[in-house]
N, C-alpha and C. Protein backbone atom coordinates (compact mmCIF):
# COMPACT_ATOMS: atom_id res chain seq x y z
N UNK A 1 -77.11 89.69 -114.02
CA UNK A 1 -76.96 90.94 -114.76
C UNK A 1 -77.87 92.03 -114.18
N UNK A 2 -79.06 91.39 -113.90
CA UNK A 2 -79.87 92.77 -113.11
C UNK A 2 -79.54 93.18 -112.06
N UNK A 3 -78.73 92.39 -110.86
CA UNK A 3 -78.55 93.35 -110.03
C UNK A 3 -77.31 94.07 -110.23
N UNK A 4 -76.43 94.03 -111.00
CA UNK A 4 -75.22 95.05 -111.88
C UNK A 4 -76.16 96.20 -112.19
N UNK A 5 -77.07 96.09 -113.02
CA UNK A 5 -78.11 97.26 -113.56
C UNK A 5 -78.57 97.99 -112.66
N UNK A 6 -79.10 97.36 -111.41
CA UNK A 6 -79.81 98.03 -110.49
C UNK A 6 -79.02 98.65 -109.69
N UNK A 7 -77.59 98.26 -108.98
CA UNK A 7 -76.39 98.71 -108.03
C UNK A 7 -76.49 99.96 -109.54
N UNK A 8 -75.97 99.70 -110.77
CA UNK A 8 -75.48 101.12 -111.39
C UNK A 8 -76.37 101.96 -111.25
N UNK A 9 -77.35 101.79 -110.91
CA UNK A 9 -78.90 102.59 -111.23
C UNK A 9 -78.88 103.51 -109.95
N UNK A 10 -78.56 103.27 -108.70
CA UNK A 10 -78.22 103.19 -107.64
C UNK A 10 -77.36 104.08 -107.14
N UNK A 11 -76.52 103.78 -107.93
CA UNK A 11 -74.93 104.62 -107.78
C UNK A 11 -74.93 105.70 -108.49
N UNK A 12 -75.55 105.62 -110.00
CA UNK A 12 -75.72 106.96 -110.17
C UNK A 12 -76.77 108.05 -109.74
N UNK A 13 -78.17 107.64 -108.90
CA UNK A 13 -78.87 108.55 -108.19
C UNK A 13 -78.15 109.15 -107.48
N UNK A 14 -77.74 107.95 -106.57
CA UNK A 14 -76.74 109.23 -105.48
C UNK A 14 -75.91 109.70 -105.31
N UNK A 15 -75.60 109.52 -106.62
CA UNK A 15 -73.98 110.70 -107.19
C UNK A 15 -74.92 111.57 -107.73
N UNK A 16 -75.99 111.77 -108.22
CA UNK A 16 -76.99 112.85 -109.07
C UNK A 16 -77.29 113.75 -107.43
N UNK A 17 -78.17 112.94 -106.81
CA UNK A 17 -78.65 113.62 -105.33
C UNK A 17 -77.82 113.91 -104.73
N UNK A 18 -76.10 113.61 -104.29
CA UNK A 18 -75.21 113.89 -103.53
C UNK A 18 -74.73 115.59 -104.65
N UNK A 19 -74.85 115.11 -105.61
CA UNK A 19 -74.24 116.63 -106.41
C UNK A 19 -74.98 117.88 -106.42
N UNK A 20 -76.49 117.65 -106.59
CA UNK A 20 -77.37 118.17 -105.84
C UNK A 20 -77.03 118.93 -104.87
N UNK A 21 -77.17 118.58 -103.95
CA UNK A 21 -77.51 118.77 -102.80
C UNK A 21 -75.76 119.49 -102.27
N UNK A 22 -74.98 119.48 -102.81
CA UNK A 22 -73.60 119.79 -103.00
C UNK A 22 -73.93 121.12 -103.61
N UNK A 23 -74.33 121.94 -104.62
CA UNK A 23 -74.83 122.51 -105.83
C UNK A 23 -75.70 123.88 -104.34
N UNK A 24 -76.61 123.26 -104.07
CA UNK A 24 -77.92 123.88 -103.06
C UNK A 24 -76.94 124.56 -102.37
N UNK A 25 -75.80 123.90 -101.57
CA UNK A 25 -75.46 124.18 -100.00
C UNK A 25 -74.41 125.45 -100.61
N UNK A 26 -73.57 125.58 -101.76
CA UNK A 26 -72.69 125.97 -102.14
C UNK A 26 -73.44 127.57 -102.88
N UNK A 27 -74.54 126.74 -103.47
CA UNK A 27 -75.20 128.23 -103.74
C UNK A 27 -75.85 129.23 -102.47
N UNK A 28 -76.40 128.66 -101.28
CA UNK A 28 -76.60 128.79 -100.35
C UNK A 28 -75.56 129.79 -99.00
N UNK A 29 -74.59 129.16 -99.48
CA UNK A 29 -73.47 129.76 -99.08
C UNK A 29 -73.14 131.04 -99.41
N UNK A 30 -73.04 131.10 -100.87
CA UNK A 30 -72.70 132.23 -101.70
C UNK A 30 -73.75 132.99 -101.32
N UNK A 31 -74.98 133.14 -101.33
CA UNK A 31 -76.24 133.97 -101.12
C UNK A 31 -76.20 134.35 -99.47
């Protein structure tokens, strides 16, 4: 069960940091 917890834990940072960083380049753009 913990490494289910930890892969989800995982997967959602770097959907958080990939959106991020998606967010930066797009505002970046616009400016």
């Amino acid at each position: 069960m913990s490494e289910i917890i930890v892969t989800a834990l995982i997967m959602t940072t770097v959907s958080i940091l990939s959106a991020l960083v998606f967010v930066n380049f797009f505002i970046i753009k616009l400016v």
